[in-house]
Protein backbone atom coordinates (compact mmCIF):
# COMPACT_ATOMS: atom_id res chain seq x y z
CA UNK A 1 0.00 0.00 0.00
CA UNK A 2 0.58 3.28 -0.35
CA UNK A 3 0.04 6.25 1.51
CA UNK A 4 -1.00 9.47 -0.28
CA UNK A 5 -2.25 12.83 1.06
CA UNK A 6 -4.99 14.56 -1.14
CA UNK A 7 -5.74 18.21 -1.39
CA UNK A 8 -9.00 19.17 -2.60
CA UNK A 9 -9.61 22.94 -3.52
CA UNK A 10 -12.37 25.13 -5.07
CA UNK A 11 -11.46 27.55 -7.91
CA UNK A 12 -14.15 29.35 -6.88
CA UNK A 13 -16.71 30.16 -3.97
CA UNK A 14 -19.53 28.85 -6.18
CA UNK A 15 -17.77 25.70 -6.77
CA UNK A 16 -17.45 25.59 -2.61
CA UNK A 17 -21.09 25.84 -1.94
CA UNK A 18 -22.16 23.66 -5.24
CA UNK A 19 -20.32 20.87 -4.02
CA UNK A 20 -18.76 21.48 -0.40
CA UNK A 21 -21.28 19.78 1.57
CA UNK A 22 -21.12 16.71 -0.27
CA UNK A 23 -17.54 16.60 -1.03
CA UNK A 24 -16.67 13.64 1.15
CA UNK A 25 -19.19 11.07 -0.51
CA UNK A 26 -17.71 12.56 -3.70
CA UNK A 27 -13.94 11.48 -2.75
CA UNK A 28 -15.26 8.10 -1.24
CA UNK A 29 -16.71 7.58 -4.54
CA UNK A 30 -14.69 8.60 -6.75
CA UNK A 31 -11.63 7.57 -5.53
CA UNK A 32 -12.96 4.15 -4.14
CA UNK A 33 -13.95 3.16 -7.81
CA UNK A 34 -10.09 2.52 -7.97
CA UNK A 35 -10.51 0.37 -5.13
CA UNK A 36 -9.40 2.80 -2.00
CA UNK A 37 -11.17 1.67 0.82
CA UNK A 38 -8.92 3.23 3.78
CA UNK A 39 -9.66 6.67 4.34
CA UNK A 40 -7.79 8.81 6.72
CA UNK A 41 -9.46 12.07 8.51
CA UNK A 42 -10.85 15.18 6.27
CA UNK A 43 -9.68 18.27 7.68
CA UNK A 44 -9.64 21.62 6.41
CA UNK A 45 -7.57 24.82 6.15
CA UNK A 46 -9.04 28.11 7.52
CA UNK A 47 -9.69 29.66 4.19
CA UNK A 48 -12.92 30.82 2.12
CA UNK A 49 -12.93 28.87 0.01
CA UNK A 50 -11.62 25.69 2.12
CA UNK A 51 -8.60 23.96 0.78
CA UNK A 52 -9.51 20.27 2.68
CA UNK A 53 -6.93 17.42 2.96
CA UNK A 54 -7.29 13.28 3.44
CA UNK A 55 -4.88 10.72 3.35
CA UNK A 56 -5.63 7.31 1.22
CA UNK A 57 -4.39 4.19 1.64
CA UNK A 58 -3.58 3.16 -2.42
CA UNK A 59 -2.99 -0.44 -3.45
CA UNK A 60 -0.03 -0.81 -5.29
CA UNK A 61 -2.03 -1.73 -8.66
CA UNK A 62 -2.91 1.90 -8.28
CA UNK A 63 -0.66 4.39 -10.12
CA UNK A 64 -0.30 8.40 -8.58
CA UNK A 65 -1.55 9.23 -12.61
CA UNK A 66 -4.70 7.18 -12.10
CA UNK A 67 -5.18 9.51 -8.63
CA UNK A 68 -4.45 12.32 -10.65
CA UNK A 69 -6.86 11.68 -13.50
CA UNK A 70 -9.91 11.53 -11.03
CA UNK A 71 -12.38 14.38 -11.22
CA UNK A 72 -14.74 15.50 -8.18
CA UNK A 73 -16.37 18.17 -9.95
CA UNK A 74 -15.92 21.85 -12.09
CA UNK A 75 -14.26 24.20 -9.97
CA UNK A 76 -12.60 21.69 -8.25
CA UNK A 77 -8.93 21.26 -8.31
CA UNK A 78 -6.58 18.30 -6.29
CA UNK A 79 -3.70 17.66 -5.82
CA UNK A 80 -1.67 14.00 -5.08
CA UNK A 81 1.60 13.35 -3.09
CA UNK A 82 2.80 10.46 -1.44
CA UNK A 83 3.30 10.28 2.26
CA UNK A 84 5.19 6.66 2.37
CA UNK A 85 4.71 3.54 0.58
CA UNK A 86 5.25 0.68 2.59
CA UNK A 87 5.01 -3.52 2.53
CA UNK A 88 2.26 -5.58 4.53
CA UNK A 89 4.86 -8.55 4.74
């Protein structure tokens, strides 16, 4: 597995209050299509609009483009970096 962090940001405040309420079933759906089931907390910076961070727990079959490639919504930007990758052995 590895672990990523994901930043989520809103190119505009529209964007925030189309989609910000719902924005966590959006990333559970979204991203578990490609099979992430392990979600770490949501939080978010204190900014109008929010920029809100999660970690995932990525199988390896998973590639950082496929993360990359997945879209929550217009107006919404993220962003993917890996934490630590690391063996279940």
């Amino acid at each position: 597995m590895t672990q990523v962090r994901l930043a989520i940001g809103y190119n505009a405040p529209a964007a925030y209050e189309k989609y910000g309420k719902d924005i966590w079933d959006l990333v559970e759906t979204k991203f578990g299509e490609l099979g992430i089931e392990e979600f770490g907390p949501f939080r978010s910076a204190q900014s109008y609009p929010p920029v809100q961070f999660v970690g995932l727990e990525v199988p390896y079959n998973v590639s950082i483009y496929d993360l990359r490639s997945v879209k929550l919504g217009e107006g919404i930007w993220t962003d993917v970096s890996v934490v630590d990758e690391y063996s279940e052995d």
